[in-house]
N, C-alpha and C. Protein backbone atom coordinates (compact mmCIF):
# COMPACT_ATOMS: atom_id res chain seq x y z
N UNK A 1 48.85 76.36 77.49
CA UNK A 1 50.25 76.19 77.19
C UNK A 1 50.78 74.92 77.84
N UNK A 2 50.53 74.93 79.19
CA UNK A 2 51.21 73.63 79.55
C UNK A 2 50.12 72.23 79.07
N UNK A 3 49.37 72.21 78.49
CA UNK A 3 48.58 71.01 78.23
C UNK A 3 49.10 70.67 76.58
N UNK A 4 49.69 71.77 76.25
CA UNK A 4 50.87 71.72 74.85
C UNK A 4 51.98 70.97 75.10
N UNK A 5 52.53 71.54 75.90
CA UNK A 5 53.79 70.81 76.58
C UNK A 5 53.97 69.23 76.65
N UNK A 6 52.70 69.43 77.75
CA UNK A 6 52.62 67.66 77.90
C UNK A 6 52.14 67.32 76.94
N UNK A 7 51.30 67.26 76.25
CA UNK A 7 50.86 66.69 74.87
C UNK A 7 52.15 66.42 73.69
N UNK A 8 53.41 67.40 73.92
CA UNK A 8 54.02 67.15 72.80
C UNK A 8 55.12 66.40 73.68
N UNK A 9 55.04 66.09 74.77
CA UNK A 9 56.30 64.93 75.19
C UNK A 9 55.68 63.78 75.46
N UNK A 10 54.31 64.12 75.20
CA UNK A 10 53.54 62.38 75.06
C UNK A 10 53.77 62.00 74.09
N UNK A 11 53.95 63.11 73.07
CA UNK A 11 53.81 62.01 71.60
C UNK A 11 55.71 62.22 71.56
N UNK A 12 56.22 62.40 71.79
CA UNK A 12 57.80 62.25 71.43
C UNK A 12 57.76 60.79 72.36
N UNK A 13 57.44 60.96 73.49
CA UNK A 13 57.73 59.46 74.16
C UNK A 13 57.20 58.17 73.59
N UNK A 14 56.53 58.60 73.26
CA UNK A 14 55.39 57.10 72.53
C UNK A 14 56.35 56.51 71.29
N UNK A 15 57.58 57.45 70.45
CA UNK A 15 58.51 57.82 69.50
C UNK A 15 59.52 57.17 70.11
N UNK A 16 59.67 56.96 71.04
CA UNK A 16 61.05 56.56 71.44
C UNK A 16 61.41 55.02 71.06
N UNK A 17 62.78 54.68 70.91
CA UNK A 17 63.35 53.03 70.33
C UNK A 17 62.63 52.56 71.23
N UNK A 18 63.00 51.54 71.04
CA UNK A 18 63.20 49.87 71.72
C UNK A 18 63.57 49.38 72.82
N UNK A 19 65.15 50.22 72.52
CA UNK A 19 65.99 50.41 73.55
C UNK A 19 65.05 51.03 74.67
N UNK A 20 64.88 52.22 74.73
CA UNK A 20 64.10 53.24 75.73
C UNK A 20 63.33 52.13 75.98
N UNK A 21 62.54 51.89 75.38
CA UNK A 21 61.17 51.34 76.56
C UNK A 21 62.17 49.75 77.15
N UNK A 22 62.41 48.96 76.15
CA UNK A 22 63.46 48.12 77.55
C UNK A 22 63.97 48.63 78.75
N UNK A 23 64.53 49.27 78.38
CA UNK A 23 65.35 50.09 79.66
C UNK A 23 64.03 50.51 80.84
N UNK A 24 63.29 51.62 80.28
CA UNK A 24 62.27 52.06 80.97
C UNK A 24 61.17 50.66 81.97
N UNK A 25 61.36 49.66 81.20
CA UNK A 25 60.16 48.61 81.08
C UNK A 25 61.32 47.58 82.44
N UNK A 26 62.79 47.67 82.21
CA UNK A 26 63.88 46.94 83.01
C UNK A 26 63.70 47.70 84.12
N UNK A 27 63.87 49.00 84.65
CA UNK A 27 63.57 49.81 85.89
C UNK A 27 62.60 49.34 86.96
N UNK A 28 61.61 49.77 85.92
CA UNK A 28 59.97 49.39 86.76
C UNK A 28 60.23 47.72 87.18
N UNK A 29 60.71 47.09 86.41
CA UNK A 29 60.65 45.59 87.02
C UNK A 29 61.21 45.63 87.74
N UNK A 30 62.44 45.94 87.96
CA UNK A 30 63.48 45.78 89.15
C UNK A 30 62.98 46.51 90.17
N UNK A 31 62.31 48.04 90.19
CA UNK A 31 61.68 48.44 91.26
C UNK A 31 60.43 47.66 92.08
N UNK A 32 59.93 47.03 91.06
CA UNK A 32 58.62 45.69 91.48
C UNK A 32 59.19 44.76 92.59
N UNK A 33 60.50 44.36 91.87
CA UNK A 33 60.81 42.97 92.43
C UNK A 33 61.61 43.49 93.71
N UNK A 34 62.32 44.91 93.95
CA UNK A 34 62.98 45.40 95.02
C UNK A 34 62.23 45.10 96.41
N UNK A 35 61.02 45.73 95.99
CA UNK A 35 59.97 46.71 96.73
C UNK A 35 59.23 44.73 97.29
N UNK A 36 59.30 44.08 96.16
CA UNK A 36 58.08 42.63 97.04
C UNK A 36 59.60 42.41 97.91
N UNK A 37 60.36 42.01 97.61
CA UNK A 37 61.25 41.29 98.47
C UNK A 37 61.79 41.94 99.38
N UNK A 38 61.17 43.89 99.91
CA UNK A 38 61.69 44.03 101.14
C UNK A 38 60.53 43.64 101.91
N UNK A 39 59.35 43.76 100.98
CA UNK A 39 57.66 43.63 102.45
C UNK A 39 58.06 42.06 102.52
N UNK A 40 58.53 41.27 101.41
CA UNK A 40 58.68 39.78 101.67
C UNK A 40 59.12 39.26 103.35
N UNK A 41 60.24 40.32 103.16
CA UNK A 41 61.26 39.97 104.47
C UNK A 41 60.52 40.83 105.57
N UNK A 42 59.67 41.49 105.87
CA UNK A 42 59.03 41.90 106.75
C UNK A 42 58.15 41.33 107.28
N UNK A 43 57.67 39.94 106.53
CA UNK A 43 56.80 39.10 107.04
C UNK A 43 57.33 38.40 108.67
N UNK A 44 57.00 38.06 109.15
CA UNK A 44 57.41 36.89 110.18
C UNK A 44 57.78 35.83 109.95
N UNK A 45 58.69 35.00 110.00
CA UNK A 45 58.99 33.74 109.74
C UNK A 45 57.37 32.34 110.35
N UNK A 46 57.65 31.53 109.16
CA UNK A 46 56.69 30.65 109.29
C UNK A 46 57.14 29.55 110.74
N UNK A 47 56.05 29.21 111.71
CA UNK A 47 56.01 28.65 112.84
C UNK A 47 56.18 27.03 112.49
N UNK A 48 57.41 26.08 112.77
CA UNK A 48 57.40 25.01 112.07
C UNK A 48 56.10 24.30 112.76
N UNK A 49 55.94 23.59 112.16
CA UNK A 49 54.54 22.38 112.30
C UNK A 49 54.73 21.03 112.64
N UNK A 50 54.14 20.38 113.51
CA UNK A 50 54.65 19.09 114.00
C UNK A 50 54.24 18.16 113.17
N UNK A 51 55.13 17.18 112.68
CA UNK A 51 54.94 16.46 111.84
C UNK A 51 55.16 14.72 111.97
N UNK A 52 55.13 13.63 111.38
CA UNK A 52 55.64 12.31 111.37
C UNK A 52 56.42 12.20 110.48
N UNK A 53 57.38 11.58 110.47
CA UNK A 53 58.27 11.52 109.30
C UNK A 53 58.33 9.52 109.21
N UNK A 54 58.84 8.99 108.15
CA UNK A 54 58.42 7.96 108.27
C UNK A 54 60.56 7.15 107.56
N UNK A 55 60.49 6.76 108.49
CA UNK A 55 61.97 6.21 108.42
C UNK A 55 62.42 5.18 107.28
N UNK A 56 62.29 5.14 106.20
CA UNK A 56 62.80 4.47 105.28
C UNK A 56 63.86 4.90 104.19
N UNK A 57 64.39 4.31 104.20
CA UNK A 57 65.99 4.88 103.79
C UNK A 57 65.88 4.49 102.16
N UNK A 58 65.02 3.28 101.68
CA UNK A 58 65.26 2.27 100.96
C UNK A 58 66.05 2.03 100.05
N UNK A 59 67.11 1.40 101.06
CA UNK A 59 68.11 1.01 100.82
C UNK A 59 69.51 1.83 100.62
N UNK A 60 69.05 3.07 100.52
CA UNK A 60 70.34 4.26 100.73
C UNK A 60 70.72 4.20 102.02
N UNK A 61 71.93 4.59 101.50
CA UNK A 61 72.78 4.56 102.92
C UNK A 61 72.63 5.85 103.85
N UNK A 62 71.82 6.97 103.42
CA UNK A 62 71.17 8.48 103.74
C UNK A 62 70.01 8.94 103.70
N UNK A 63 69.01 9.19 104.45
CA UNK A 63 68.07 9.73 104.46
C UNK A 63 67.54 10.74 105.57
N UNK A 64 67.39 11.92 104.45
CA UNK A 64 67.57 13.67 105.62
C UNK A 64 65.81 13.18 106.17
N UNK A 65 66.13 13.34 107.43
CA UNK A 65 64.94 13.12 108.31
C UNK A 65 64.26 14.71 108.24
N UNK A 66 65.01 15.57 108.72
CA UNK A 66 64.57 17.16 108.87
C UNK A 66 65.60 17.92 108.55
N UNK A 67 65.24 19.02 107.63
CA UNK A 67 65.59 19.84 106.91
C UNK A 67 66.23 21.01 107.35
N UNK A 68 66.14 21.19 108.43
CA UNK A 68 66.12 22.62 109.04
C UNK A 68 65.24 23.55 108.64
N UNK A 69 65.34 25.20 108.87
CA UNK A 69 64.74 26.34 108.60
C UNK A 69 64.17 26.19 107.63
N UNK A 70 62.93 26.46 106.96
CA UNK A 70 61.84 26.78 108.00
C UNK A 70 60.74 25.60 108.46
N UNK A 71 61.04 24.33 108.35
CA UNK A 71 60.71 23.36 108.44
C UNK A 71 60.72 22.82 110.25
N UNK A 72 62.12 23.64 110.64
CA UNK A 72 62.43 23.50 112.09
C UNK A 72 62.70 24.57 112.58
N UNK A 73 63.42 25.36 113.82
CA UNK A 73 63.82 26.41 114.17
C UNK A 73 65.26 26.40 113.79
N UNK A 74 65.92 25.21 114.38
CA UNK A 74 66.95 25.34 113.83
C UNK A 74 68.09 24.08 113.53
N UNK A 75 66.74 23.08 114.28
CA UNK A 75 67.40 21.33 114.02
C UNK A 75 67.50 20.71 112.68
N UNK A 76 68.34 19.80 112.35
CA UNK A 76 68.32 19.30 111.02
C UNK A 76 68.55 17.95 111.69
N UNK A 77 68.22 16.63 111.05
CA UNK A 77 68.58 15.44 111.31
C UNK A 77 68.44 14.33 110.10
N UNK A 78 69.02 12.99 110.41
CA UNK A 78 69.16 12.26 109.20
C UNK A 78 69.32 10.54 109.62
N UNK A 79 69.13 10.04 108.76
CA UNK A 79 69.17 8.29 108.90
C UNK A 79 70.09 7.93 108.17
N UNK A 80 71.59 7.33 109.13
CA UNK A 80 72.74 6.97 108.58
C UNK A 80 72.96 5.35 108.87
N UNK A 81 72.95 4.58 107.67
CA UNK A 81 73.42 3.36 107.28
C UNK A 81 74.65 2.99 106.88
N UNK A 82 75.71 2.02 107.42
CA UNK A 82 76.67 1.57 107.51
C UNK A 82 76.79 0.36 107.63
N UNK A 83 77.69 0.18 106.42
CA UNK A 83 78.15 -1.40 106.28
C UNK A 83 79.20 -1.97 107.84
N UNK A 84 79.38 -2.96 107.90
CA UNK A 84 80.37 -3.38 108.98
C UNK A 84 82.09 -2.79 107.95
N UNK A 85 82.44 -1.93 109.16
CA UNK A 85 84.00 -1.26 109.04
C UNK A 85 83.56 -0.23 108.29
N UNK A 86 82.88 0.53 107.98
CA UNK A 86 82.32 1.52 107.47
C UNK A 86 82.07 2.73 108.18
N UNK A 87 82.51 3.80 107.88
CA UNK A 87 82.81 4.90 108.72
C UNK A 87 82.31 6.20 108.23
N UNK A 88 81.27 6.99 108.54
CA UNK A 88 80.86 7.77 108.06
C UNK A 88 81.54 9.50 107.75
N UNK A 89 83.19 9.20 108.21
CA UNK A 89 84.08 10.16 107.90
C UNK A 89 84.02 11.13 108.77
N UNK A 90 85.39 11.83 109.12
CA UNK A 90 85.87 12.80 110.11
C UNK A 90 85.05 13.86 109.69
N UNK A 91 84.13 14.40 110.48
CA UNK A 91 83.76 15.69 110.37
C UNK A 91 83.71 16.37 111.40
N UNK A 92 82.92 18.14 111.47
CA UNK A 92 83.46 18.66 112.83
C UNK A 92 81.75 18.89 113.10
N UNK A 93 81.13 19.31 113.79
CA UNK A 93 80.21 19.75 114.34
C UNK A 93 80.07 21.53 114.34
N UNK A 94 81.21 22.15 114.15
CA UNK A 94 80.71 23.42 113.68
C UNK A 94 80.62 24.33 115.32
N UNK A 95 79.10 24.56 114.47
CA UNK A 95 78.74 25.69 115.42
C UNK A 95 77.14 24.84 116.03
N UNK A 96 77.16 23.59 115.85
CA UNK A 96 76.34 22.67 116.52
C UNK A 96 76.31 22.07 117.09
N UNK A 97 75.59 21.53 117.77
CA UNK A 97 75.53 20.02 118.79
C UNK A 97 75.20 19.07 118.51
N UNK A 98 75.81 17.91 118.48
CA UNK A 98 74.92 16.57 117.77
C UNK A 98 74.55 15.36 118.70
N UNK A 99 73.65 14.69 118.40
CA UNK A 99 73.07 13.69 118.97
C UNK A 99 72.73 12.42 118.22
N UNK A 100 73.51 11.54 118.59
CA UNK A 100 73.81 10.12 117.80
C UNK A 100 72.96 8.87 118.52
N UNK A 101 71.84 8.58 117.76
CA UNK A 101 70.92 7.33 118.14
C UNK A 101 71.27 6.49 117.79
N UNK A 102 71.78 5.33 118.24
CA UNK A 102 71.69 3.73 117.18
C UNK A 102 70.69 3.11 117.45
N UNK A 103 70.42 3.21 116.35
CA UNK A 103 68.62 2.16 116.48
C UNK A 103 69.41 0.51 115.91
N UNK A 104 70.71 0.18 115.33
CA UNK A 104 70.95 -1.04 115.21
C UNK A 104 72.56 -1.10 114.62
N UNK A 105 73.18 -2.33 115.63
CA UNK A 105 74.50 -2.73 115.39
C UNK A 105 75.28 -1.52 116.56
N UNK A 106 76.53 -1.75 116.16
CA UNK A 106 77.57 -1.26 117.31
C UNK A 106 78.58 -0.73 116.90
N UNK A 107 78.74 0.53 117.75
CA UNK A 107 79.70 1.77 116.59
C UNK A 107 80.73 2.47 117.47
N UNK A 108 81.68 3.04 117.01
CA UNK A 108 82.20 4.00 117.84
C UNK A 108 82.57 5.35 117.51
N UNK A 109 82.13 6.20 118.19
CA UNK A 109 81.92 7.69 117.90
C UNK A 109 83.83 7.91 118.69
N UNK A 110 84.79 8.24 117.42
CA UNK A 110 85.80 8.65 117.63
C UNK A 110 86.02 10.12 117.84
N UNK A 111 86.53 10.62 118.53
CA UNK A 111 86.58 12.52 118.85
C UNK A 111 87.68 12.52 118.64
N UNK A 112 88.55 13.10 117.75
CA UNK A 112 89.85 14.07 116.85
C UNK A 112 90.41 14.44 118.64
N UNK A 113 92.04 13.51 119.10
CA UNK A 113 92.47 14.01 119.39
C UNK A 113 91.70 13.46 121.11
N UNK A 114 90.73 12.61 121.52
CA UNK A 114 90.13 12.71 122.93
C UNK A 114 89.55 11.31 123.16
N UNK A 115 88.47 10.63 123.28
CA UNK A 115 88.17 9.37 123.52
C UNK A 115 87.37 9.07 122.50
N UNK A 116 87.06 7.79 122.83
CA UNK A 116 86.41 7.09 121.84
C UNK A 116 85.29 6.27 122.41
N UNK A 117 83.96 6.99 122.04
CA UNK A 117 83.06 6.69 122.59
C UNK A 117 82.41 4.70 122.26
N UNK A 118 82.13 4.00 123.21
CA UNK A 118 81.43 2.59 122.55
C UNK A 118 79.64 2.62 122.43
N UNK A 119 79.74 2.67 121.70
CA UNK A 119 78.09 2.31 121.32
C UNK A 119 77.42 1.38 120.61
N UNK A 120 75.83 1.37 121.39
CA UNK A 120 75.51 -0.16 120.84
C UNK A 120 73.88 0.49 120.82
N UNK A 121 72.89 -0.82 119.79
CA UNK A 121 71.52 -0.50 120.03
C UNK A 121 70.81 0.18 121.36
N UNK A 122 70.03 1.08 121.51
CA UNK A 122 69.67 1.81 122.31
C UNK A 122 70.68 2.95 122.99
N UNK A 123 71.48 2.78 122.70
CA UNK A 123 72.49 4.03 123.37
C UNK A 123 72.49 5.10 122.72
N UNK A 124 72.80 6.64 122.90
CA UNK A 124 73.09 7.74 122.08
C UNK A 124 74.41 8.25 122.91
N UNK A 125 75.09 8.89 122.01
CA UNK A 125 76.28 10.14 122.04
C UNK A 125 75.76 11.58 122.23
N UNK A 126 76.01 11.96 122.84
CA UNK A 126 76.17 13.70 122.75
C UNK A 126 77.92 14.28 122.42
N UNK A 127 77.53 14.85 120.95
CA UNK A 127 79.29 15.32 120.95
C UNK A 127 78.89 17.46 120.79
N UNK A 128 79.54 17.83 121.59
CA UNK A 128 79.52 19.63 122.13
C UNK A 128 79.79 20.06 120.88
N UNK A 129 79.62 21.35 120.42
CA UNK A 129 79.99 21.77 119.18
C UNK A 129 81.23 22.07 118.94
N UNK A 130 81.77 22.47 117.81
CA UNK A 130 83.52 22.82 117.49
C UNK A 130 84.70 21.43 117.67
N UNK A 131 83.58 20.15 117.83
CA UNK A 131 84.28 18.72 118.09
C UNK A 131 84.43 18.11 116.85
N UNK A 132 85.76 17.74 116.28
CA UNK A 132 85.71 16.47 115.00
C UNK A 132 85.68 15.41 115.33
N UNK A 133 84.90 14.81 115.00
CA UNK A 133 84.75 13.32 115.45
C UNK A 133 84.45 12.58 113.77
N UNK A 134 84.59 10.95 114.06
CA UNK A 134 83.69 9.93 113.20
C UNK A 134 83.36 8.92 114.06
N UNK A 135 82.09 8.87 113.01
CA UNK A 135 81.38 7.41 113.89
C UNK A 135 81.75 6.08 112.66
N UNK A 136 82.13 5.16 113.24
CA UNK A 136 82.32 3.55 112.51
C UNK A 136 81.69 2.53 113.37
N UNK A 137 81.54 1.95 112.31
CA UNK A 137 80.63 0.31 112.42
C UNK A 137 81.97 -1.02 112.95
N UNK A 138 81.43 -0.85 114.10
CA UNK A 138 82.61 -1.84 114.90
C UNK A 138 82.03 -3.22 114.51
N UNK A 139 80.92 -3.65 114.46
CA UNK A 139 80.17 -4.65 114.40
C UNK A 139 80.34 -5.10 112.82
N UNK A 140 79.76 -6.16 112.94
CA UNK A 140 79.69 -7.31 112.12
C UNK A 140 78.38 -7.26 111.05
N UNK A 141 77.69 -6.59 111.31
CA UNK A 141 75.64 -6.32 111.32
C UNK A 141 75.47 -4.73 110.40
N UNK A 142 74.89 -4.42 109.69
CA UNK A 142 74.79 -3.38 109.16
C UNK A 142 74.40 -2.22 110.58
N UNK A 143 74.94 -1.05 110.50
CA UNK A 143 74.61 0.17 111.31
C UNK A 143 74.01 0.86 111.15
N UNK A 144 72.81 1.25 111.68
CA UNK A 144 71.89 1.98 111.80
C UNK A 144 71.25 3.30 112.75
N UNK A 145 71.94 4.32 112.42
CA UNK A 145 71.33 5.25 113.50
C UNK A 145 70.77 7.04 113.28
N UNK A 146 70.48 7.56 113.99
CA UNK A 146 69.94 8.74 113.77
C UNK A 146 70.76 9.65 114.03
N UNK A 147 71.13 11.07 113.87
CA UNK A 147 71.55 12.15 114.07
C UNK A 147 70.89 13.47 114.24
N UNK A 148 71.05 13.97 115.20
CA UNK A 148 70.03 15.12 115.30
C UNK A 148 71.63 16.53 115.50
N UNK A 149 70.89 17.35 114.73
CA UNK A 149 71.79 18.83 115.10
C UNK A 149 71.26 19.88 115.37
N UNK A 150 71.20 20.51 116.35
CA UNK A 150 70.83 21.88 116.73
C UNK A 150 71.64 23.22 116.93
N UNK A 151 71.22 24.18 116.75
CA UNK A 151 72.60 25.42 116.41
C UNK A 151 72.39 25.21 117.99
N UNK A 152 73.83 25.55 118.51
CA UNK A 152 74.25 26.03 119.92
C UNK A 152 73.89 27.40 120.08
N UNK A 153 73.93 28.02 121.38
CA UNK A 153 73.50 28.87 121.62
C UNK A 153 74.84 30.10 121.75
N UNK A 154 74.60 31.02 120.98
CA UNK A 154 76.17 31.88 120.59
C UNK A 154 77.03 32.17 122.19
């Protein structure tokens, strides 16, 4: 009796639209894709890798040095070019810390509201996080320098 049963809702199912098995066929996928992307996130995060990066901008005025996550833990940095009087615009630092290299020409790292830092080849800035500042090209010489950001510590 029961091998009747199942036998006759095998063949009614096999009967069913289009619809049904989409639907049926939409479930199972979504249960697939649920189920990889919770073991996904159970993995460990990948250990960044030390790398060289090679400084050429050519000729842009931007080039992302490091990416952040998962490339870094949690630094991102970049190669900023500036014409003379050229100012790379008020921004804030967030929930980061930044660190300003000039590898060439002479700038000043303005802080929203506090001093105004002078900088020249070989010098760096440290500006604390939750600070707006801009940096401009005081000089005469195209500006050239690095930026590094790291999340602060909560």
């Amino acid at each position: 009796m029961r091998i009747h049963f199942f036998a006759s809702h095998l063949k009614k199912g096999l009967h069913m639209s289009k619809n049904t098995w989409s639907y049926i066929l939409t479930i199972g996928l979504l249960s697939f894709l649920a189920t990889s992307l919770f073991f996904a996130q159970q993995q460990p995060p990948k250990k960044p890798l030390p790398k060289i990066i090679k400084l050429d901008s050519k000729g842009q005025n931007y080039l992302r040095v490091l990416e952040g996550p998962p490339e870094t833990s949690t630094m991102r940095s970049g190669l900023v070019t500036l014409a003379p009087k050229e100012s790379v615009g008020k921004h804030s630092t967030e929930n980061y810390e930044e660190l300003v290299i000039i590898l060439d020409g002479q700038a000043e790292m303005r802080i929203t509201g506090g001093e105004i830092l002078q900088l020249a080849k070989g010098f760096a800035a440290y500006c604390p996080p939750r600070t707006e500042h801009d940096v401009l090209n005081i000089g005469n010489e195209t500006l050239r320098y690095i930026y590094v950001v790291a999340e602060a510590k909560k």
